[in-house]
Protein backbone atom coordinates (compact mmCIF):
# COMPACT_ATOMS: atom_id res chain seq x y z
CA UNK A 1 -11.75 36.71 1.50
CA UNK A 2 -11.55 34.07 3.42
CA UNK A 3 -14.36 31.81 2.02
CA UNK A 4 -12.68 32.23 -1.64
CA UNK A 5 -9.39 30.97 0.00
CA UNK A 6 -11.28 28.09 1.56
CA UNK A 7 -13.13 27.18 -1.67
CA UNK A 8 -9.68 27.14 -3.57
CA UNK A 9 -8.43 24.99 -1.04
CA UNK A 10 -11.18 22.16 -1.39
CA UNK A 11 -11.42 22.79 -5.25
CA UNK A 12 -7.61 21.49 -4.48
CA UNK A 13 -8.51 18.83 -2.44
CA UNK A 14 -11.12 17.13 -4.74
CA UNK A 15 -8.91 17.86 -7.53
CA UNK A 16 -6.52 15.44 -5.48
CA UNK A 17 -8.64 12.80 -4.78
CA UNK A 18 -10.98 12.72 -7.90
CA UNK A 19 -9.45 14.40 -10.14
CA UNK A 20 -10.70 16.22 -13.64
CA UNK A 21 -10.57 16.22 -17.01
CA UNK A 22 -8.53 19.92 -17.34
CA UNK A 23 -6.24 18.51 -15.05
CA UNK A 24 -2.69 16.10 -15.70
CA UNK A 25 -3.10 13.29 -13.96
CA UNK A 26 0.70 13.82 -12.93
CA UNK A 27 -0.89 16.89 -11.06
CA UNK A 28 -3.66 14.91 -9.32
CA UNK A 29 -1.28 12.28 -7.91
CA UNK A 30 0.90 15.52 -6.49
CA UNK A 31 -2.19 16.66 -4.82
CA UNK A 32 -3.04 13.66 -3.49
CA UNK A 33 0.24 12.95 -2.13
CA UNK A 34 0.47 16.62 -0.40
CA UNK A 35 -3.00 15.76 1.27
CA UNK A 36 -1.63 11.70 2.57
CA UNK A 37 1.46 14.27 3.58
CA UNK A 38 -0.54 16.73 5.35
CA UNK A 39 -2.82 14.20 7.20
CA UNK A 40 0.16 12.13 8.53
CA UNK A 41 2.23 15.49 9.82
CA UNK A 42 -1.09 16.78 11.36
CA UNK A 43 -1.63 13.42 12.49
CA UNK A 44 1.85 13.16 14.04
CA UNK A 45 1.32 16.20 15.57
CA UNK A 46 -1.91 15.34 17.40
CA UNK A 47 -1.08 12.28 18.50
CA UNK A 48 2.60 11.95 18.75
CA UNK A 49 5.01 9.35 19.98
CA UNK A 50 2.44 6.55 19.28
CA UNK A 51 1.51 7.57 15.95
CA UNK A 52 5.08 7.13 14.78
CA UNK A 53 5.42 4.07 16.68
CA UNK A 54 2.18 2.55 15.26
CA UNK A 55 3.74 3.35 11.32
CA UNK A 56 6.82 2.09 12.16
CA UNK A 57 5.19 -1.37 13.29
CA UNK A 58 2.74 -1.31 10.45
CA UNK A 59 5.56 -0.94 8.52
CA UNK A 60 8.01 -3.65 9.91
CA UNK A 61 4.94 -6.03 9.57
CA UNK A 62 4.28 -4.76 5.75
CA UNK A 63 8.25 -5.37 5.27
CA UNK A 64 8.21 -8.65 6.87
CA UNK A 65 5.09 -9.61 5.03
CA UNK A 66 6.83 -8.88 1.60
CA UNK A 67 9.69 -10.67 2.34
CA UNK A 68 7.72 -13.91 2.95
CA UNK A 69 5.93 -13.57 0.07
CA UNK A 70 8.94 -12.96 -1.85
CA UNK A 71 10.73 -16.14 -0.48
CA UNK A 72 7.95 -18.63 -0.34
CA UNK A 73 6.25 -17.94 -3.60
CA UNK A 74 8.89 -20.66 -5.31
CA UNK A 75 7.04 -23.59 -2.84
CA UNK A 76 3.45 -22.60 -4.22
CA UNK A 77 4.38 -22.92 -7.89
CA UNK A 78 2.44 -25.30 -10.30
CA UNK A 79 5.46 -27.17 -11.19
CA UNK A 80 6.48 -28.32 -8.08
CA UNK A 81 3.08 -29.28 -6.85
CA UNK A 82 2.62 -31.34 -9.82
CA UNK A 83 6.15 -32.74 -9.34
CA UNK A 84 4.97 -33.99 -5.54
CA UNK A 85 1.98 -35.20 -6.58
CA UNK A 86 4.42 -37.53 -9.26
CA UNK A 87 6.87 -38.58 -6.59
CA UNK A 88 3.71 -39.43 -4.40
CA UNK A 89 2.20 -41.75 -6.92
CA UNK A 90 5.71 -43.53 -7.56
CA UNK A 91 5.92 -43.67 -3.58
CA UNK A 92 2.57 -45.73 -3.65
CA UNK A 93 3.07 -48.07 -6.27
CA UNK A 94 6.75 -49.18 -4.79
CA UNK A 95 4.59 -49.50 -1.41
């Protein structure tokens, strides 16, 4: 009895992370999401206090990360490179 259980359980666990062709892939991104679920309470439980702390600063840093990109993808453009470089050539033939 048991191995049948066990076998349904990593037939459900592939089916997560692979996936196959009789299943939705609506259903394979449930199962995968249970398992990331499962692993992080189980983790949390083994570890504790400094598991939660560690994805709390991975995620501050991820958030903060973001944000920066967000904000400072305007001073990267094309344009504004190309309207630098201008100014700079105007800057050395005045010179």
């Amino acid at each position: 009895m048991e191995n049948a259980s066990s076998a349904a359980i990593e037939t459900r666990v592939v089916d997560g992370i692979v996936g196959t062709s009789t299943s939705k892939s609506v259903n394979s991104i449930y199962y995968f999401l249970a398992i990331i679920s499962l692993i992080v309470v189980v983790a949390t439980y083994e570890i504790g206090y400094p598991f939660v702390i560690s994805l709390g600063l991975i995620a501050t840093w991820a958030s903060l990360a973001f944000l920066v990109y967000m904000t400072a993808s305007d001073s990267f453009s094309k344009a504004n490179r190309q309207a630098l470089a201008a100014n700079a050539k105007q800057r050395k033939k005045s010179a």
